[in-house]
Each structure stands twice: as C-alpha cells, then as structure tokens.
Protein backbone atom coordinates (compact mmCIF):
# COMPACT_ATOMS: atom_id res chain seq x y z
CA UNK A 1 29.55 31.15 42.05
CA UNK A 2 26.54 32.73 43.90
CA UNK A 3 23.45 33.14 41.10
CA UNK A 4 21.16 36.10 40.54
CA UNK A 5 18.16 36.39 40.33
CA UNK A 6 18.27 38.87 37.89
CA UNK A 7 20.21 37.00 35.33
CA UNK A 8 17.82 34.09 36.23
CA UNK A 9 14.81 36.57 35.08
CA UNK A 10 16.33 37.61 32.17
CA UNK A 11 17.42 34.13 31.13
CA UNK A 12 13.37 33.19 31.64
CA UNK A 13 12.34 36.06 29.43
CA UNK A 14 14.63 35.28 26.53
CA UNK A 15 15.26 31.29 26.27
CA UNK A 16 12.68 30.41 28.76
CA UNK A 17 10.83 28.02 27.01
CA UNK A 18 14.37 26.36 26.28
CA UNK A 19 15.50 26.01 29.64
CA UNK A 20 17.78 28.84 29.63
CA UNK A 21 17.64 29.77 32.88
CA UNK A 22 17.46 25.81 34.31
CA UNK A 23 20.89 25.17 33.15
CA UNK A 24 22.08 28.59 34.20
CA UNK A 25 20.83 27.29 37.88
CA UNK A 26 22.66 23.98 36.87
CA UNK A 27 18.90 22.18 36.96
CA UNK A 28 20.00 19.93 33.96
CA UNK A 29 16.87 17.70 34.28
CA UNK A 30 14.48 20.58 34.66
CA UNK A 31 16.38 21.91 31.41
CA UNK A 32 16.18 18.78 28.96
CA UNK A 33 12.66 18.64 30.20
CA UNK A 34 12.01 22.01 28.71
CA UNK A 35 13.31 21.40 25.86
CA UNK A 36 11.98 18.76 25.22
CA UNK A 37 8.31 20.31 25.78
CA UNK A 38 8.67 23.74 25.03
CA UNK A 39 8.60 24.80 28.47
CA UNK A 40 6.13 22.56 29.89
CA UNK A 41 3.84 23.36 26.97
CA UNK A 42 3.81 26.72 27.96
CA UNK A 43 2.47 26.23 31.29
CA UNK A 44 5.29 25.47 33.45
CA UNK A 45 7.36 28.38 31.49
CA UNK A 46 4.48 30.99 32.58
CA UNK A 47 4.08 29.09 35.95
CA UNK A 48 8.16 30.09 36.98
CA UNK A 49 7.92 33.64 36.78
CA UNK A 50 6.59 33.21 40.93
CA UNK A 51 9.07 29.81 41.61
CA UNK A 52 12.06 31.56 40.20
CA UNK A 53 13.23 33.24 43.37
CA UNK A 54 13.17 29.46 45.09
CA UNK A 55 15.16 27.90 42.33
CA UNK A 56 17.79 30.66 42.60
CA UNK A 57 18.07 29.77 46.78
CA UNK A 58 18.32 26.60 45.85
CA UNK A 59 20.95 26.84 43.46
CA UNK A 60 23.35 28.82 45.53
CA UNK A 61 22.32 26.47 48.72
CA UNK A 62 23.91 23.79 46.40
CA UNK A 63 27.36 25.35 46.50
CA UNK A 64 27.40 25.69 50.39
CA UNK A 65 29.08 23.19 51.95
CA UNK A 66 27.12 23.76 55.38
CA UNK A 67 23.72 22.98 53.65
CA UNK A 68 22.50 19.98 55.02
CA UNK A 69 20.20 17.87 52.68
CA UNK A 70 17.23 16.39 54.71
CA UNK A 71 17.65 12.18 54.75
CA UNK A 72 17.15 10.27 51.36
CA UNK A 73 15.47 7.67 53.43
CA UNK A 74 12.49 10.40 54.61
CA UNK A 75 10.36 10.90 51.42
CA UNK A 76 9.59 14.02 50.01
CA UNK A 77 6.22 15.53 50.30
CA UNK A 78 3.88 14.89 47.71
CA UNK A 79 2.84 17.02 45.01
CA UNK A 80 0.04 17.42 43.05
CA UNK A 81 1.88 19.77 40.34
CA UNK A 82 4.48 17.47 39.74
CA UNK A 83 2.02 14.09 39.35
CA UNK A 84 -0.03 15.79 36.76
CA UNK A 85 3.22 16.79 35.05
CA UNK A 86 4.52 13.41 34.76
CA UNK A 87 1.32 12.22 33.38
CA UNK A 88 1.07 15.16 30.81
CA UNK A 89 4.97 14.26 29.66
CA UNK A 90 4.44 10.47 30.05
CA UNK A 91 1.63 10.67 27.43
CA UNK A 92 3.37 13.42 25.29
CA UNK A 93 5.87 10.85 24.98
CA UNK A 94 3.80 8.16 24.30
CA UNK A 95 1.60 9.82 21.40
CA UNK A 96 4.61 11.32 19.96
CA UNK A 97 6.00 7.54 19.87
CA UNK A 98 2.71 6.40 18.38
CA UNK A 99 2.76 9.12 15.47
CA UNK A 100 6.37 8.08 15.02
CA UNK A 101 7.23 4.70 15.81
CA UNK A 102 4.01 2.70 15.81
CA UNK A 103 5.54 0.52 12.66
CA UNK A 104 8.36 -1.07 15.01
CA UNK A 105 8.09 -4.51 16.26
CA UNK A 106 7.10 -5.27 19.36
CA UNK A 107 5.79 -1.63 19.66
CA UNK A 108 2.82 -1.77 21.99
CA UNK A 109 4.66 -4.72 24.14
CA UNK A 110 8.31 -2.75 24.59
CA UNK A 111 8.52 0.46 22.44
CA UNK A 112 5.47 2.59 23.48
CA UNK A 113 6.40 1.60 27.67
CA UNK A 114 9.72 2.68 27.50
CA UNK A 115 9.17 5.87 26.18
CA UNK A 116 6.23 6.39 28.56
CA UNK A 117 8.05 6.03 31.31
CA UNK A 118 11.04 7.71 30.45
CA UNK A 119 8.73 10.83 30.22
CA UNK A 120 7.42 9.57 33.84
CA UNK A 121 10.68 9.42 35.05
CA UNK A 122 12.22 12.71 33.25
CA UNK A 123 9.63 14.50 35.27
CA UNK A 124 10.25 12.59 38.70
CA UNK A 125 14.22 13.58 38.29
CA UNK A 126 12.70 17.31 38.35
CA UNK A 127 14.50 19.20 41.08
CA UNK A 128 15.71 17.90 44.35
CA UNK A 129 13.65 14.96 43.97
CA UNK A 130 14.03 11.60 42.13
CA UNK A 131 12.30 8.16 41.91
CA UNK A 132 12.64 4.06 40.95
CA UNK A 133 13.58 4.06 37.36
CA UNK A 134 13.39 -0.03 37.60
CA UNK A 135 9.92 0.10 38.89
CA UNK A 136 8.76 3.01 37.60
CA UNK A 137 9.20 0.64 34.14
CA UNK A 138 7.94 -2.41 35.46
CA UNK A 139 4.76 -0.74 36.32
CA UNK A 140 4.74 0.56 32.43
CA UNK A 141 5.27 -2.47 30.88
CA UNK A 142 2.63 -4.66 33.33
CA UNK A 143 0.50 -2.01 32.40
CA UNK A 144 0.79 -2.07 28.39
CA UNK A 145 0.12 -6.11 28.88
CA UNK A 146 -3.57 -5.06 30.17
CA UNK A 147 -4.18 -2.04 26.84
CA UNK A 148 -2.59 -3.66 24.28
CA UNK A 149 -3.29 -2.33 20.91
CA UNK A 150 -5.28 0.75 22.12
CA UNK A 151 -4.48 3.81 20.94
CA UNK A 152 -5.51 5.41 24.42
CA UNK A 153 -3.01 3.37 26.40
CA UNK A 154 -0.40 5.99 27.08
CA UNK A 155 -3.05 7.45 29.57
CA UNK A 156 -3.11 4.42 31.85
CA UNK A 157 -0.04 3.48 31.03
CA UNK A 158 1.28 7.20 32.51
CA UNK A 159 -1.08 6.99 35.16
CA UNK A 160 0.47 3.68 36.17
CA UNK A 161 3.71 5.15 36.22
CA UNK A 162 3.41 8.11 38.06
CA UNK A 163 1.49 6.50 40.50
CA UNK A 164 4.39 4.30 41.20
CA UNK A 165 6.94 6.92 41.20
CA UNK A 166 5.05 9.11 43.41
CA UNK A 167 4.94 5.93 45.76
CA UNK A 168 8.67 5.96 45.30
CA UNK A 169 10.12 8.99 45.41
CA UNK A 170 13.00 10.11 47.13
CA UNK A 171 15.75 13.09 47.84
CA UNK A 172 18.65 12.52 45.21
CA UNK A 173 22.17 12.38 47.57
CA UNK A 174 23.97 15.41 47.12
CA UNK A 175 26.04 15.92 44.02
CA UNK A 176 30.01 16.04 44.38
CA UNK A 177 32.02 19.14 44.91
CA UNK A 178 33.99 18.12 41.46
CA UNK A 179 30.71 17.97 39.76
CA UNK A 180 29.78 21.51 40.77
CA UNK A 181 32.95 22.71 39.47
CA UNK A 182 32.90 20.96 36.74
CA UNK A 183 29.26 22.61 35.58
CA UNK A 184 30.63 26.23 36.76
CA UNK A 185 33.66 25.54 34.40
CA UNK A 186 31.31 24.67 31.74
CA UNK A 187 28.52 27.90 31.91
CA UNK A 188 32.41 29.92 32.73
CA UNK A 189 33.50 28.26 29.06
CA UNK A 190 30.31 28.08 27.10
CA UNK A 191 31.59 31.42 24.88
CA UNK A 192 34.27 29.89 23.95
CA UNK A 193 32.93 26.32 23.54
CA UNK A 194 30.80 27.94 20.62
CA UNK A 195 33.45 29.66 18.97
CA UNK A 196 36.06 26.26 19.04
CA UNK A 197 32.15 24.14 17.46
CA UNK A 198 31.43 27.61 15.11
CA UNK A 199 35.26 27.35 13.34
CA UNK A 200 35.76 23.56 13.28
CA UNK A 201 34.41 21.66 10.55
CA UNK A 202 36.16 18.70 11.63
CA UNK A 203 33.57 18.51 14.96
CA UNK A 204 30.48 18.14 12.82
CA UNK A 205 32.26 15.26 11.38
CA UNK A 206 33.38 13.74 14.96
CA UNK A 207 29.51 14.34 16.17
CA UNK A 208 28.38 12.37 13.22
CA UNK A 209 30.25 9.90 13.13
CA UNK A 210 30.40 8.94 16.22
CA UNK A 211 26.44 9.09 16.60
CA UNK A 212 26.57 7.16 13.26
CA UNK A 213 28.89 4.07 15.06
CA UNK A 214 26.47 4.37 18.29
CA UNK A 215 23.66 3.81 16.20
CA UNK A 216 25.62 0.84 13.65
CA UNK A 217 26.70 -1.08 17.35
CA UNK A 218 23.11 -1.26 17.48
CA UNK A 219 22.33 -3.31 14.38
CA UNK A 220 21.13 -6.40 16.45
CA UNK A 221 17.79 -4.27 17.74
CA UNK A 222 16.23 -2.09 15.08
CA UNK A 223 13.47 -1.50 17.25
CA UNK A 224 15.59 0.75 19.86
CA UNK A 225 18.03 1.78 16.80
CA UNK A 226 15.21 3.11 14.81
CA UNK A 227 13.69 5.36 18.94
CA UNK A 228 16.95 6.97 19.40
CA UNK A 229 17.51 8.07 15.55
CA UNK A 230 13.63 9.67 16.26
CA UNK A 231 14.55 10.83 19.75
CA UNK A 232 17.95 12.63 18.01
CA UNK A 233 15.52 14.28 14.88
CA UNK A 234 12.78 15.38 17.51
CA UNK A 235 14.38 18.89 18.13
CA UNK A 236 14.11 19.40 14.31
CA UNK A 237 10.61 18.17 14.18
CA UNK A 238 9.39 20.55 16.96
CA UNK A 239 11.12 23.02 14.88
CA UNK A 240 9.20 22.12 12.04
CA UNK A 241 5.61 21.91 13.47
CA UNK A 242 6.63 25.62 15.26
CA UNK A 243 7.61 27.08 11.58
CA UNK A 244 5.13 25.35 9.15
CA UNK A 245 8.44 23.64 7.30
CA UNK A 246 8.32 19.66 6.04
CA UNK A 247 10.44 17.08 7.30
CA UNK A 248 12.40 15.31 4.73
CA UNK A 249 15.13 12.32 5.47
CA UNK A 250 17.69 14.17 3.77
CA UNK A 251 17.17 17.28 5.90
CA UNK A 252 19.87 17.04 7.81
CA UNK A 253 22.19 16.12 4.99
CA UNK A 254 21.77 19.30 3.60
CA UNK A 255 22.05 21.05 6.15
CA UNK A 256 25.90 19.43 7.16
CA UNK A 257 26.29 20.35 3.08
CA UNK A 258 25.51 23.84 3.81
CA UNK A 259 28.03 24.06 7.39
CA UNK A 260 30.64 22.55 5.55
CA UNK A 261 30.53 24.46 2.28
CA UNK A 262 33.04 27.12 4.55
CA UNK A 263 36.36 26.05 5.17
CA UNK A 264 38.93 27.26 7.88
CA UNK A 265 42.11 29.12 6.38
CA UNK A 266 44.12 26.03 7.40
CA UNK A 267 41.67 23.94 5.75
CA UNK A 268 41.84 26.21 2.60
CA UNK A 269 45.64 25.95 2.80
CA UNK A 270 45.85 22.13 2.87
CA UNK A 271 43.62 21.96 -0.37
CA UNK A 272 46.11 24.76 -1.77
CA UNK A 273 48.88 22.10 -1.10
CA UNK A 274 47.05 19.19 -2.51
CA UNK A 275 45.91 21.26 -6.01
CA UNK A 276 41.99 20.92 -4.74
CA UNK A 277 39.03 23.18 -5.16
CA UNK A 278 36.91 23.99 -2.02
CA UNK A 279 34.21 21.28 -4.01
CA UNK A 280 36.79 18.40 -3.63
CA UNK A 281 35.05 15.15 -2.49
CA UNK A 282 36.68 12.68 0.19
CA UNK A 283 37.80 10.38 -2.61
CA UNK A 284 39.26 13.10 -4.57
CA UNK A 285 41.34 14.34 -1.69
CA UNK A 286 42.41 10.72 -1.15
CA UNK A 287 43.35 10.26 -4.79
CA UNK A 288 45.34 13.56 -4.95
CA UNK A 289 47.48 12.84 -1.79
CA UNK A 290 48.40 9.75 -3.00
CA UNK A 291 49.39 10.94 -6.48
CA UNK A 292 51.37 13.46 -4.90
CA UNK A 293 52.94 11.72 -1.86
CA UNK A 294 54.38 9.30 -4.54
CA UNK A 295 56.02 12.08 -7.10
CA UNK A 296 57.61 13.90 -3.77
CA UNK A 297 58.48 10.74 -1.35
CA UNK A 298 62.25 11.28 -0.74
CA UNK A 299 62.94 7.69 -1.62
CA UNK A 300 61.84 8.49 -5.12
CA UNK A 301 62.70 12.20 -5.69
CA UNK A 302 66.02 13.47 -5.76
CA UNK A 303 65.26 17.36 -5.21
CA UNK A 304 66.18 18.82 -2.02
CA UNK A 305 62.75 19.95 -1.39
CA UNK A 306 61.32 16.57 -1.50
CA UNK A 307 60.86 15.59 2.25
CA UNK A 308 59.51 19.27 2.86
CA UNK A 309 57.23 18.89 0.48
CA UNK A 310 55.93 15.40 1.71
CA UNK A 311 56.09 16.47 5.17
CA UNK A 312 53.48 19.16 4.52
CA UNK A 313 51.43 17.10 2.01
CA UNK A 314 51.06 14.55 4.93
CA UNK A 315 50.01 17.30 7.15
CA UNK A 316 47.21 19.00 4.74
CA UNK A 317 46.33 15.47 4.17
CA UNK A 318 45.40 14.84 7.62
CA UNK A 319 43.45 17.97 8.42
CA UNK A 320 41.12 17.02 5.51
C-alpha cells in the first residue's frame, strides 16, 4: 500500500511524539524509540517535520520489489546525528536504571550495562541501519569494569558503546514479502483490533497473566525479573512525571478493578445463570457453579430440564 505524505504529516502533528507516524511508515524501531523518549525528547519529533518526505520514499521503496538494497557487507555512512542520539538514549537509559534499579545485585557489574546498551543499540536499529548487539554489550560491560560505582558511568559507558556500534554498523537484509503483509494487515486491522481489546474483559486477564507466568519463569534471577517489571511500568511513570500524579504499587491494580467493573452482555448473562451479582469474586463464582452443577447433573436430577440446565451452567461457567 503506497503511503502519503499527508497522512504521514498529520500522524506527526497529532501522535508525533508517540511514534504515530513511524509505525504508520512500518519504522517499528524508530516507533518504540519514540515512545520510549517522548519523541527524542522533543528534538527528534521537531527535527522530522524536514526528514518526513524521505521516510515516506523510503517506506513505499520497501514494498517495491525492484528496489535494490545496497550490500550489507558495504557500511553505511556515518552519522553524526545518529551517534549523539545513541549516547543521549544510552544514558537516558542508564540514569533512569540508576533512579530505579540501583538496589539490585550486581547492579553496576550487569544491570546498569545492559540497559545502557540496549538504549545504544535501540538507536543503532534506527532506520535502514543496524549494528553488533554482541559487541555493542561487550564493550558496555568492559567498560562498567573500569567506572564501577560512579554515578557518572552511563556517560562512558554510552560513549563506549556507540563508539563500537558506529564501528559496526551495517544495512539490515531486506525484510520478507510475508512480513510486509503481515504489518499492512495489521495498520488495515488496527480499528477493529481495538474494538475486539475495548469489549473483552477476558484479554486483560490473558495479558496479565501471561506477563505474570513470564515474569514467575524468571524466579531464579531477580535481578532481570525485578528490570523488565520496571521496563513494563515505565510508560505509566512517564505518564506520571508528564501529569504531576504519584506512582503507587497498587496502581495498576486499580486500574484492572476499574476495566473490569463492566461486563459484556454474555458475561452479564452467565452470572444471571449462576445467581451472581456483577461484584462476584473468582471464588464465589467457583463455589456457585459447583453448588449448582451438582443439584442439576443429570445423573442426580430427574427433571427433563436437567442436562439443559447443566449444559448452560458449564458454559456461563467457562466464560467467567
């Protein structure tokens, strides 16, 4: 699908600093990035309104089959705009870690490089153009060996790292036709994506508790347990700092109360079947159904309406 430039523009104008118009162009790195910094602090939002024109070429030179990519073995040419970003991000990441996770073990030695460089690196995967991620962390941790315990060591430890993925850069190999499809078919279905997430209660529970079993596999390392539950909270954070709010732990807790305080009619219908209140707790529910599957299982009731009945207390059962 060819882009516009105008839809590009307006995309800038209204989600800009939120990478709007990035994953319109289907620059998902360029778009994490800005969310992540609110639009390259600003900067690199205000800094777009001139490159704009030369992302949209780009992006519909990606769907032509005839565009030839130049070799990943010539490097690309330096530039200076993209070093200093990586060392901006690359500290940004490693102050925010010190605010934040400075209490872990083995912080300065493992924690602090790794989220260094995975600003470094976030930057260097910017565009057409990617880098090392091995060395690029090598150099990061070598380097947090030599400032260890300073509190001004993301600076060298960023300047490290984007000196070594500037030495290592390289074109990324072009993408596969399926994956271009794949990210027009999900901008195409994003409307409807939102409506399906909006409606179905049962989706915040999925997200949750499958974030909740990726975070309980790692029980063995509370170190990088404890960086990705802070990695997952930081859009709420930003949030905060931007609105003046606090942060409290059971922030998002409340929130989830809130989403799920409104039930689907087919949600609202199972409770009707199980005699429960829109309040009814998870232990309730289970307590109810198996009061009532035992007065109507046909192997105990008599009454012609018993398997009905069962059959749709099993069903309301299961979309609670």
């Amino acid at each position: 699908m060819v882009k516009s430039i105008i839809v590009a523009y307006t995309l800038w104008a209204v989600g800009g600093p939120l990478g709007l118009h990035h994953l319109y162009l289907g620059r998902d790195t360029h778009a994490l990035l800005w969310m992540l910094t609110l639009g390259g602090f600003g900067f690199g939002w205000v800094r777009e309104f001139i490159r704009i024109p030369a992302y949209v070429s780009e992006a519909n030179q990606e769907g032509n089959k005839e565009r030839k990519r130049p070799p990943t073995s010539i490097p690309p040419p330096v530039s200076p705009v993209r070093f200093a970003g990586q060392v901006c991000v690359g500290v940004y990441f490693g102050t925010v870690a010190m605010i934040g996770l400075n209490s872990l073990s083995f912080f300065y030695l493992i924690v602090l490089p790794l989220c260094v460089g995975a600003g470094v690196h976030l930057v260097s995967n910017v565009g057409q153009q990617t880098s090392d991620l091995q060395k690029t962390l090598t150099s990061c941790l070598a380097t947090s060996l030599l400032f260890y315990g300073s509190t001004l060591s993301p600076l060298p430890i960023s300047l490290a790292a984007s000196v070594t993925a500037a030495k290592h850069r390289t074109f990324k190999p072009p993408r596969p036709r399926l994956y271009r499809i794949g990210l027009g078919w999900l901008a195409f279905s994003a409307p409807l994506a939102y409506c399906i997430f909006h409606n179905t209660t049962a989706t915040l529970y999925y997200l949750s508790d499958s974030i909740a079993a990726l975070l309980d596999i790692l029980w063995f390392l509370p170190w990088l347990r404890s960086v990705l539950e802070y990695l997952l909270l930081m859009p709420y954070r930003i949030l905060c700092v931007l609105t003046g709010g606090g942060y409290y732990e059971d922030a998002w807790r409340k929130v989830l109360e809130i989403l799920l305080k409104e039930y689907t009619e087919r949600e609202k219908e199972a409770l009707k079947i199980l005699s429960l209140g829109a309040e009814a707790s998870l232990e309730e529910i289970s307590r109810s159904y198996r009061e009532l599957a035992k007065k109507w299982h046909p192997d105990h009731n008599p009454s012609k309406d018993a398997e009905e009945i069962f059959v749709k207390l099993q069903e309301a059962y299961e979309v609670l």
